[in-house]
PDB file of N, CA and C in Angstrom:
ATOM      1  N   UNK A   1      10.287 -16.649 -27.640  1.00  0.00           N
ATOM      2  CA  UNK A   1      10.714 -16.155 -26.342  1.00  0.00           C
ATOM      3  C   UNK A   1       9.481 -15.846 -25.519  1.00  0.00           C
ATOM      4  N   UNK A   2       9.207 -16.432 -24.020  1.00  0.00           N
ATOM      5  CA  UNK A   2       8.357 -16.576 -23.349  1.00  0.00           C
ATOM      6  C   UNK A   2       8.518 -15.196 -22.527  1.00  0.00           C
ATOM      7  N   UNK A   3       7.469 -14.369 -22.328  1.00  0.00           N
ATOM      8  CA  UNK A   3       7.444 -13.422 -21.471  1.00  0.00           C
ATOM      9  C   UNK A   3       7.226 -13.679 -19.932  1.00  0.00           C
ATOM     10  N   UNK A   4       8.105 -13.500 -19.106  1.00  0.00           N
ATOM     11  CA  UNK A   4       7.759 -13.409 -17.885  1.00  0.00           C
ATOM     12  C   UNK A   4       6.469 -12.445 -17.071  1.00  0.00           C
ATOM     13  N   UNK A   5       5.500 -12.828 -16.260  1.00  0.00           N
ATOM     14  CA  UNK A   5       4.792 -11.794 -15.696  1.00  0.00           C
ATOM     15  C   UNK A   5       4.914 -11.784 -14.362  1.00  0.00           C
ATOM     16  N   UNK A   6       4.704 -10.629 -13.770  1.00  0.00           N
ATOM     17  CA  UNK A   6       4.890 -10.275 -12.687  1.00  0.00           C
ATOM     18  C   UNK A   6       3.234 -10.025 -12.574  1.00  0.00           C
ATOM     19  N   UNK A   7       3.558 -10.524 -10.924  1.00  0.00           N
ATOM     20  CA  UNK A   7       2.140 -10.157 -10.201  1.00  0.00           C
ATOM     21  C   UNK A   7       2.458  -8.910  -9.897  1.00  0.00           C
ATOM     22  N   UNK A   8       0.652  -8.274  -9.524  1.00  0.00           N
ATOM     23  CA  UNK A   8       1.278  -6.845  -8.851  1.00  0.00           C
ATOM     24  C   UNK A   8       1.536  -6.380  -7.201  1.00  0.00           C
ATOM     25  N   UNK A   9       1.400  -7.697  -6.996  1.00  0.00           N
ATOM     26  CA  UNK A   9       2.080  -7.892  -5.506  1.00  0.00           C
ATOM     27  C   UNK A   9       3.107  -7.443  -5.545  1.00  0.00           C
ATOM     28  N   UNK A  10       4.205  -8.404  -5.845  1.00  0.00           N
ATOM     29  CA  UNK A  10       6.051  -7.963  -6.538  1.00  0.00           C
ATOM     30  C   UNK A  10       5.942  -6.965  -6.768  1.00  0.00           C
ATOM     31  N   UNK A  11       5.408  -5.730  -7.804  1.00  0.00           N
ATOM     32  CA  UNK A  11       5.500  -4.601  -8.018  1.00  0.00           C
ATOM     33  C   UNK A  11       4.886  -3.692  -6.954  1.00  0.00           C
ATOM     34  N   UNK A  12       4.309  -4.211  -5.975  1.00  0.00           N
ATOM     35  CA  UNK A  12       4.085  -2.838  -4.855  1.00  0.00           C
ATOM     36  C   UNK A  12       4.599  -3.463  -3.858  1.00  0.00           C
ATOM     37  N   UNK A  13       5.388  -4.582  -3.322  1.00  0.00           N
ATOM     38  CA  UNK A  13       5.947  -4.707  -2.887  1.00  0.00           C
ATOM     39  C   UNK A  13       7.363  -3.936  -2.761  1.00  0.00           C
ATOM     40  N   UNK A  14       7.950  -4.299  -3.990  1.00  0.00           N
ATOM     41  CA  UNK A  14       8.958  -3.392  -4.484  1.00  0.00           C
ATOM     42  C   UNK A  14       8.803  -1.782  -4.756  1.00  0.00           C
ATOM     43  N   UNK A  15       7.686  -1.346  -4.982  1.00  0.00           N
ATOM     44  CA  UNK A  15       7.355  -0.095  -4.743  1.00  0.00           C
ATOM     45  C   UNK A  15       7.641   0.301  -2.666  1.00  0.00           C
ATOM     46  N   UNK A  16       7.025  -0.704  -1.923  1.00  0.00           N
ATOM     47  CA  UNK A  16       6.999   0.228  -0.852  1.00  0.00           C
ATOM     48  C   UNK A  16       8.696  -0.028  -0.168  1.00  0.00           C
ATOM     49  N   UNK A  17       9.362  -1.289  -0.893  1.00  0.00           N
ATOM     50  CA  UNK A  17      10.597  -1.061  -0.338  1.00  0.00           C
ATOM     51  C   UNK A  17      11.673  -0.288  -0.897  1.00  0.00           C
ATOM     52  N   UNK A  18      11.138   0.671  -2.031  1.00  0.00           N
ATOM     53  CA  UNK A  18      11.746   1.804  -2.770  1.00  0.00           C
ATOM     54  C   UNK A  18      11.562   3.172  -1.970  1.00  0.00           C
ATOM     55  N   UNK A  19       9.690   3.129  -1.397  1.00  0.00           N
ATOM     56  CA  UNK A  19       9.326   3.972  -0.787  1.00  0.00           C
ATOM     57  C   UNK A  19      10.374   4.239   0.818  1.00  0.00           C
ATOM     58  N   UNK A  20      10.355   3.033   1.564  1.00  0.00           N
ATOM     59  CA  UNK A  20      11.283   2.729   2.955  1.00  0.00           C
ATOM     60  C   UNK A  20      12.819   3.343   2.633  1.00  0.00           C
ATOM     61  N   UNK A  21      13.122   2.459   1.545  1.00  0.00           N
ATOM     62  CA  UNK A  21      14.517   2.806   1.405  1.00  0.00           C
ATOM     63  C   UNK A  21      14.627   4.585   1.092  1.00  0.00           C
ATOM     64  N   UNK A  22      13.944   5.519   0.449  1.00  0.00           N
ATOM     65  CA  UNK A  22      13.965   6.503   0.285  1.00  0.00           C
ATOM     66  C   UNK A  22      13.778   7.142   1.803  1.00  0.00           C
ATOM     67  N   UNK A  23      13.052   6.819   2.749  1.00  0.00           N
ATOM     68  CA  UNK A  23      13.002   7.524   3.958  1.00  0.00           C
ATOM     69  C   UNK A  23      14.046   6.919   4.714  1.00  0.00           C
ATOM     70  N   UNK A  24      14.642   5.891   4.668  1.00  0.00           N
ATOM     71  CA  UNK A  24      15.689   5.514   5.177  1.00  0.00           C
ATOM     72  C   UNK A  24      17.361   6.423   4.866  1.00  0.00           C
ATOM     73  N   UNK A  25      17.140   6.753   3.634  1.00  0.00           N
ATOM     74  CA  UNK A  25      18.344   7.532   3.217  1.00  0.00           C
ATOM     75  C   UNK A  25      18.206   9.109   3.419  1.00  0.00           C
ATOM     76  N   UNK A  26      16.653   9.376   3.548  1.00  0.00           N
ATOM     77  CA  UNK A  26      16.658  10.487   4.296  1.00  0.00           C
ATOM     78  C   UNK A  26      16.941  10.927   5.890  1.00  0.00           C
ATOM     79  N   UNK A  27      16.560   9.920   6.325  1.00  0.00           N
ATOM     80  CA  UNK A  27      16.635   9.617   8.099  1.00  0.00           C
ATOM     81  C   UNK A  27      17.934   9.742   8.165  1.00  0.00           C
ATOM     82  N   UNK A  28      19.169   8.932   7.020  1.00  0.00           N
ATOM     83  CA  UNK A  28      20.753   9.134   7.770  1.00  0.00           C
ATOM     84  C   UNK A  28      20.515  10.243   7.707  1.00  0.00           C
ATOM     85  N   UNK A  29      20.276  10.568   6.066  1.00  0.00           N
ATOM     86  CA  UNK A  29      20.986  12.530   6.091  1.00  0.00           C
ATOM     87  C   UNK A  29      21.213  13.249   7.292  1.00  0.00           C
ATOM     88  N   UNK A  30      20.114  12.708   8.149  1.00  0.00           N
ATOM     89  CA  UNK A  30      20.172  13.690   9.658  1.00  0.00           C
ATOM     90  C   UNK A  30      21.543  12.974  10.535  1.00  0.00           C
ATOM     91  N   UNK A  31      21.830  11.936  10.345  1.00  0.00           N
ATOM     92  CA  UNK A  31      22.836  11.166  11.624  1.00  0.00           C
ATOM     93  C   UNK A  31      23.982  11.565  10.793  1.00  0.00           C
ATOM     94  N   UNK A  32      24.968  12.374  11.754  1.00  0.00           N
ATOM     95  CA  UNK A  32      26.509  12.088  12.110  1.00  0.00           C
ATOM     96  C   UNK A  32      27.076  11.162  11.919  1.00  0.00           C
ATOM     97  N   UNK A  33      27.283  10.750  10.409  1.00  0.00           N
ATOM     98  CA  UNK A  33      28.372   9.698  10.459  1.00  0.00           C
ATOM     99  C   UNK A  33      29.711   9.951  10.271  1.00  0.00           C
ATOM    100  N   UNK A  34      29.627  11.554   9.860  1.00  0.00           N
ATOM    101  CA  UNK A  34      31.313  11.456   9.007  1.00  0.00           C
ATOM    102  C   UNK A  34      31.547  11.457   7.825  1.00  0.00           C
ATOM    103  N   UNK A  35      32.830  10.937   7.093  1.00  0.00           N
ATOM    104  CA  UNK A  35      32.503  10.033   5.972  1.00  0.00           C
ATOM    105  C   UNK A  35      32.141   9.556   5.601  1.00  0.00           C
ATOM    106  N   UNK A  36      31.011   8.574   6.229  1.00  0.00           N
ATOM    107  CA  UNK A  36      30.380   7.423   5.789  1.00  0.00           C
ATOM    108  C   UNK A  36      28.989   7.707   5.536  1.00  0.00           C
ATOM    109  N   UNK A  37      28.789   9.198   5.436  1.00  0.00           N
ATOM    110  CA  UNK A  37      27.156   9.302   4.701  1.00  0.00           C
ATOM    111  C   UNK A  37      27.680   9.381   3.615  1.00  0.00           C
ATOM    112  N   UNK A  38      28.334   9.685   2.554  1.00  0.00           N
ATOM    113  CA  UNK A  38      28.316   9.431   1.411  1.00  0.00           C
ATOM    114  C   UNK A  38      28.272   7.701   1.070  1.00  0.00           C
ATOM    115  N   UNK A  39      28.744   7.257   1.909  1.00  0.00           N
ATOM    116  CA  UNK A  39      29.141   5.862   1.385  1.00  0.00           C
ATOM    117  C   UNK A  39      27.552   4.849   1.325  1.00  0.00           C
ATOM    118  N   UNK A  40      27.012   5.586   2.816  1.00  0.00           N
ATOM    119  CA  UNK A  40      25.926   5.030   3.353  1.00  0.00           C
ATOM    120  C   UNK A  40      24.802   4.966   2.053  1.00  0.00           C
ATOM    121  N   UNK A  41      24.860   6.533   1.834  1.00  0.00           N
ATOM    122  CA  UNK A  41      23.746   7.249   1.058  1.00  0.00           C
ATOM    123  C   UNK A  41      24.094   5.950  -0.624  1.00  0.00           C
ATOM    124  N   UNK A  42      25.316   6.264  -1.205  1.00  0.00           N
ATOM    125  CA  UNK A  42      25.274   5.348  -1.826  1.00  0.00           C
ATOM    126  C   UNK A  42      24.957   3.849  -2.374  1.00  0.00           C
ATOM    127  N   UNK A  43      25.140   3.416  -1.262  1.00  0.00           N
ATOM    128  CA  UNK A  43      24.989   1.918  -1.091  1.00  0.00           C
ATOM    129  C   UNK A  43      23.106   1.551  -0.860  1.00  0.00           C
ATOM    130  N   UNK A  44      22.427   2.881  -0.440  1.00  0.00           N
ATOM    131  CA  UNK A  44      21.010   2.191  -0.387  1.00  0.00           C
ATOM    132  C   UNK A  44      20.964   2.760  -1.374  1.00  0.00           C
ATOM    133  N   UNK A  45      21.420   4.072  -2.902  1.00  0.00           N
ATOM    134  CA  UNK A  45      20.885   4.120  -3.843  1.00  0.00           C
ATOM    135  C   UNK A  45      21.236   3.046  -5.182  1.00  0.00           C
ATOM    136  N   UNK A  46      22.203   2.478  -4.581  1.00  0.00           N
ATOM    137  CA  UNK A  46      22.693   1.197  -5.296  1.00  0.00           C
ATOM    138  C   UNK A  46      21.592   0.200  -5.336  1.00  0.00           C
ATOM    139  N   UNK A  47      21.470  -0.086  -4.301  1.00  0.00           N
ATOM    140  CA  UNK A  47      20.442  -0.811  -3.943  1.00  0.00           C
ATOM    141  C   UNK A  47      19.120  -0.617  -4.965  1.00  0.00           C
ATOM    142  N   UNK A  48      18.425   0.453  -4.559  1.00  0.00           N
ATOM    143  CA  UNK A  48      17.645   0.687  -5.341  1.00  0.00           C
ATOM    144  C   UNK A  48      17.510   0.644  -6.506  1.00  0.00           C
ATOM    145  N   UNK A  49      18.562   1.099  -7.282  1.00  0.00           N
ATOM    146  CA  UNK A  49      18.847   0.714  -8.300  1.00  0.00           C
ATOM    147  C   UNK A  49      18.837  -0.259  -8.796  1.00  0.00           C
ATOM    148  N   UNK A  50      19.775  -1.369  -8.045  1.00  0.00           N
ATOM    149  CA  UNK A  50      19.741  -3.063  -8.682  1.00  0.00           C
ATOM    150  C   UNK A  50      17.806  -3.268  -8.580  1.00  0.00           C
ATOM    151  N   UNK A  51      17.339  -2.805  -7.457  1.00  0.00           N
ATOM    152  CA  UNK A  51      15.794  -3.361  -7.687  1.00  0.00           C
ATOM    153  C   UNK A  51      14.944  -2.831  -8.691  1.00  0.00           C
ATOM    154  N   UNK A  52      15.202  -1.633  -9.215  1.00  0.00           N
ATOM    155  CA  UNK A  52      14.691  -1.136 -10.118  1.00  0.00           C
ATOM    156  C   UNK A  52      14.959  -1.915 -11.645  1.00  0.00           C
ATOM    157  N   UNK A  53      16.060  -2.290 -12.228  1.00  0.00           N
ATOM    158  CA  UNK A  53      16.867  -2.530 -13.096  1.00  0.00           C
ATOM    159  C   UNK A  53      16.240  -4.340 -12.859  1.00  0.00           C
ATOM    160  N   UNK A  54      16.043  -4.911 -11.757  1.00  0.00           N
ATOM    161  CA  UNK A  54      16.053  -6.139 -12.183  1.00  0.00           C
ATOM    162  C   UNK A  54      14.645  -6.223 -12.166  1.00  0.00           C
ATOM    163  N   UNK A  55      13.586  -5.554 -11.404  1.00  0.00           N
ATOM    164  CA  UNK A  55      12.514  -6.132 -11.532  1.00  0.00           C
ATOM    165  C   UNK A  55      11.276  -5.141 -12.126  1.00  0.00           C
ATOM    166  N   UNK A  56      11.507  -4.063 -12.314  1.00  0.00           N
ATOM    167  CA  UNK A  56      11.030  -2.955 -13.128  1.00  0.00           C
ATOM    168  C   UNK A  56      11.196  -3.345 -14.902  1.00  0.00           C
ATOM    169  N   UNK A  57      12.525  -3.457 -14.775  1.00  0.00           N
ATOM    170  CA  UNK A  57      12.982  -3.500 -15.698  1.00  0.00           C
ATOM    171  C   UNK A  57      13.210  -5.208 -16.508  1.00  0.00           C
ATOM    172  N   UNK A  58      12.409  -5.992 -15.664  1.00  0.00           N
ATOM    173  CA  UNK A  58      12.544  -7.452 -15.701  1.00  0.00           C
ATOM    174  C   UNK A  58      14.156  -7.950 -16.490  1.00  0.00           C
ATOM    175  N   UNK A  59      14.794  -7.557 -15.625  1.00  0.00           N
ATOM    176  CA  UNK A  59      16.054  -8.218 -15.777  1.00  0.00           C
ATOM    177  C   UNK A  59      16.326  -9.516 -15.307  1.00  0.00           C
ATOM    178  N   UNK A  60      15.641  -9.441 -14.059  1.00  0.00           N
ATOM    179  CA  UNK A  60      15.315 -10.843 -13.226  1.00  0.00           C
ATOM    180  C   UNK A  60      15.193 -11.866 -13.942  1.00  0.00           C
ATOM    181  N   UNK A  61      14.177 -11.904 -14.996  1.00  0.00           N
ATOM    182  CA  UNK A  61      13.880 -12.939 -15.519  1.00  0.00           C
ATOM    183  C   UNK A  61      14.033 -13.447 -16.679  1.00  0.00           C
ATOM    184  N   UNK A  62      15.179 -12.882 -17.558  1.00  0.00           N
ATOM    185  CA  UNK A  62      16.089 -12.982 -18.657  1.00  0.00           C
ATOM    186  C   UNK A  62      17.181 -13.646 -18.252  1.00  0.00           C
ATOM    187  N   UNK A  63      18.507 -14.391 -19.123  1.00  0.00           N
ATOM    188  CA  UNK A  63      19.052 -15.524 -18.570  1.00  0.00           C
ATOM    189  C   UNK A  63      20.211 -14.850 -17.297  1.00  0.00           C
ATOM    190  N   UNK A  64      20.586 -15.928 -16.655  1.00  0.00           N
ATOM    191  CA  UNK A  64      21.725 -15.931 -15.535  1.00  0.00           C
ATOM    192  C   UNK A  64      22.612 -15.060 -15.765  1.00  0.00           C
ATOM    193  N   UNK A  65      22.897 -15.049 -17.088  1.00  0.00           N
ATOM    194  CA  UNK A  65      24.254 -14.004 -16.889  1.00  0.00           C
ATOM    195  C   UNK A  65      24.104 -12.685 -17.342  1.00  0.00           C
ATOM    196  N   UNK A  66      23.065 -12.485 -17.823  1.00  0.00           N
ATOM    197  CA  UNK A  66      22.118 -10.742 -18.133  1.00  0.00           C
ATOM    198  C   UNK A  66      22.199 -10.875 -16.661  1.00  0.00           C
ATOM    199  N   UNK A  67      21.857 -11.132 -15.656  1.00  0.00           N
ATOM    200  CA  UNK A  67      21.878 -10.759 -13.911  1.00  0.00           C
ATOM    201  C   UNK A  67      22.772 -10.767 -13.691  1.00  0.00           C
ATOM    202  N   UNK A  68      24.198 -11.611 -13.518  1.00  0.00           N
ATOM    203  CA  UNK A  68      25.023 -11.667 -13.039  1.00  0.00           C
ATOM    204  C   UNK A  68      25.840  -9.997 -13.585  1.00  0.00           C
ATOM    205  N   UNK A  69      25.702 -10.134 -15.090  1.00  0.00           N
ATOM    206  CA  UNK A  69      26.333  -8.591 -15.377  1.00  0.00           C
ATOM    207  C   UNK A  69      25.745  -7.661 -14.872  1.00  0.00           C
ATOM    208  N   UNK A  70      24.403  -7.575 -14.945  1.00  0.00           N
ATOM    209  CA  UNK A  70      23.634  -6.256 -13.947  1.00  0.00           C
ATOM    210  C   UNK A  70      24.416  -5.728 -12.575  1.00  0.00           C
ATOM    211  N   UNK A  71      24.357  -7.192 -11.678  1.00  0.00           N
ATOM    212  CA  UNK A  71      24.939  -6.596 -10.936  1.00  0.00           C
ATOM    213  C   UNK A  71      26.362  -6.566 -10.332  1.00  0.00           C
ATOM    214  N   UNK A  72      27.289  -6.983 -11.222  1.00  0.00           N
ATOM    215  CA  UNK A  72      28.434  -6.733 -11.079  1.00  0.00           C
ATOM    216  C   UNK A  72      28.826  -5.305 -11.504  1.00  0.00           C
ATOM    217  N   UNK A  73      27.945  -4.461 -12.346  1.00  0.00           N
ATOM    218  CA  UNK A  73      28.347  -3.719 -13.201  1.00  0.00           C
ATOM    219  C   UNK A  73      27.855  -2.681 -12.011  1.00  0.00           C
ATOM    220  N   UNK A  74      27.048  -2.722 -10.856  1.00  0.00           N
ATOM    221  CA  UNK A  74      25.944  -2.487 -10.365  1.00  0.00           C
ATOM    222  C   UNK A  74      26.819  -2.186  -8.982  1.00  0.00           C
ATOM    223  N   UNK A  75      28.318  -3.093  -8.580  1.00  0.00           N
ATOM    224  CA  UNK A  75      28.768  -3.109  -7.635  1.00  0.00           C
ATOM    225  C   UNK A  75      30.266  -2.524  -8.204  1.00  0.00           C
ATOM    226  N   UNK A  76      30.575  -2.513  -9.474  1.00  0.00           N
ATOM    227  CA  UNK A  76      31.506  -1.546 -10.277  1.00  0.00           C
ATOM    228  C   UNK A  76      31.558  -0.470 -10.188  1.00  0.00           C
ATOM    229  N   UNK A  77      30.198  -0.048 -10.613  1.00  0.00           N
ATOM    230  CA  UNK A  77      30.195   1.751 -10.436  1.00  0.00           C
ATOM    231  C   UNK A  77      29.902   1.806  -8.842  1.00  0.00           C
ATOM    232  N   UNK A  78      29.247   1.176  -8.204  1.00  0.00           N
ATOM    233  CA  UNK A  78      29.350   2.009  -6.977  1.00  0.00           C
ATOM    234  C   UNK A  78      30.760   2.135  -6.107  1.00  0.00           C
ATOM    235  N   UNK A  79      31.651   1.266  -6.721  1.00  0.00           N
ATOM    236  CA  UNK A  79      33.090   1.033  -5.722  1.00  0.00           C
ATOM    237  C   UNK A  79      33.665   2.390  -6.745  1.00  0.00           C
ATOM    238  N   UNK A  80      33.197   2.672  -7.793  1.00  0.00           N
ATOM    239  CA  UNK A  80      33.723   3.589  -8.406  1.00  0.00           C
ATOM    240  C   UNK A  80      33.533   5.016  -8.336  1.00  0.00           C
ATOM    241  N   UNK A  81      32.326   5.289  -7.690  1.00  0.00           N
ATOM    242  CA  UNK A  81      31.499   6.335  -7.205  1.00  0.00           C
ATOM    243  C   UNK A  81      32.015   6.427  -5.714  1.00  0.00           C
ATOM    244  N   UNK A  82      32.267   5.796  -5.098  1.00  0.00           N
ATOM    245  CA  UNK A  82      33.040   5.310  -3.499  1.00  0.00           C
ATOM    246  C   UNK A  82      34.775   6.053  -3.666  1.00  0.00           C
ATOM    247  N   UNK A  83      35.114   5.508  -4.529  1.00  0.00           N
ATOM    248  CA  UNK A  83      36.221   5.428  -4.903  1.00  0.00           C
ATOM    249  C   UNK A  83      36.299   7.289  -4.963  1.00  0.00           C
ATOM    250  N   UNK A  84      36.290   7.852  -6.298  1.00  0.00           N
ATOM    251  CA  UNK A  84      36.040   8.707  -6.607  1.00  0.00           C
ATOM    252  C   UNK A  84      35.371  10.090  -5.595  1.00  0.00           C
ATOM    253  N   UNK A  85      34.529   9.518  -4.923  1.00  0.00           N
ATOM    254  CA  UNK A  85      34.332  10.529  -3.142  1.00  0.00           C
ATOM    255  C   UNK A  85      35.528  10.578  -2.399  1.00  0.00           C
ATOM    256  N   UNK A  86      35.896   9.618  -2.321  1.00  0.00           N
ATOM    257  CA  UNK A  86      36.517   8.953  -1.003  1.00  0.00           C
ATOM    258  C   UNK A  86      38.059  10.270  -1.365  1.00  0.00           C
ATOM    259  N   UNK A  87      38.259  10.098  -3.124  1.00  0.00           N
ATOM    260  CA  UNK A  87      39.769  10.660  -3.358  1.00  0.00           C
ATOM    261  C   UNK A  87      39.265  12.282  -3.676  1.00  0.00           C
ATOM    262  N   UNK A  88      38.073  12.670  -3.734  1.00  0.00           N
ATOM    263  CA  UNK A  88      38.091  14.325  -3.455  1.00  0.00           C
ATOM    264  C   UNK A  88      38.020  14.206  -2.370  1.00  0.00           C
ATOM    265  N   UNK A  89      37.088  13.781  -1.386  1.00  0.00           N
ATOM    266  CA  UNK A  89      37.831  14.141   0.048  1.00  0.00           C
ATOM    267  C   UNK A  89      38.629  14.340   0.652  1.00  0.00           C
ATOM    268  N   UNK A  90      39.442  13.041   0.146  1.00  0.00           N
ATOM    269  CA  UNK A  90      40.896  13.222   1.104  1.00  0.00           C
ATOM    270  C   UNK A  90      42.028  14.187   0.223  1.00  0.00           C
ATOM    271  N   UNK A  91      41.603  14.471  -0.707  1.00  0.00           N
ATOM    272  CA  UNK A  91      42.666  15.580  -1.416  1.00  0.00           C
ATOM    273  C   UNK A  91      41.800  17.082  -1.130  1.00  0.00           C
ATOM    274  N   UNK A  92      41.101  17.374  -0.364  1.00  0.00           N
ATOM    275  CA  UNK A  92      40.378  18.488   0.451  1.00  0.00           C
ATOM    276  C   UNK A  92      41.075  19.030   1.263  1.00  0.00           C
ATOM    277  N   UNK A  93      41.268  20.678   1.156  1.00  0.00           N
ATOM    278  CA  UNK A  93      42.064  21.211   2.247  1.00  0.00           C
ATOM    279  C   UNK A  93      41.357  21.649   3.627  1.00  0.00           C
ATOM    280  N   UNK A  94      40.970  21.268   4.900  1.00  0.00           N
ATOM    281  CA  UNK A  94      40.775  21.840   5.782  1.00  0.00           C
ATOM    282  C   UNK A  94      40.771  23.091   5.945  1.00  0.00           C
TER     283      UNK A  94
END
């Protein structure tokens, strides 16, 4: 089994779009969305996640369907984490 290498371009690349995305999910915190900062907030830590998991974690470069499960599993829990907000909220008493 052949090891994949990563340059360390890719890895600070992916470092500063971990770095962005972290000030990006801080920047909503401040905007008025409503409901949809949880959803928001989620979906870029999803994100992060899949980048962490595939290229930290060189998932990337192990076969097609080690990725394909990553991130299905990746878009599972977050509809499930979505899911799961979405139904304490709306069972919340005013």
């Amino acid at each position: 089994m052949s090891e994949h290498v990563v340059s360390a371009k890719t890895y600070i690349a992916v470092w500063l779009t971990l770095l962005v995305l972290t000030g990006v999910t801080a920047g909503v915190a401040f905007i008025n969305l409503g409901p949809f900062n949880t959803i928001v907030a989620l979906v870029i830590a999803t994100f992060k996640a899949l980048l962490v998991v595939l290229i930290f974690m060189h998932v990337k470069y192990t076969s097609e369907k080690m990725v394909k499960v990553v991130v299905v599993s990746a878009v599972f829990f977050l509809l499930l984490l979505l899911g799961l907000s979405l139904a304490d909220y709306t069972t919340r008493l005013l």
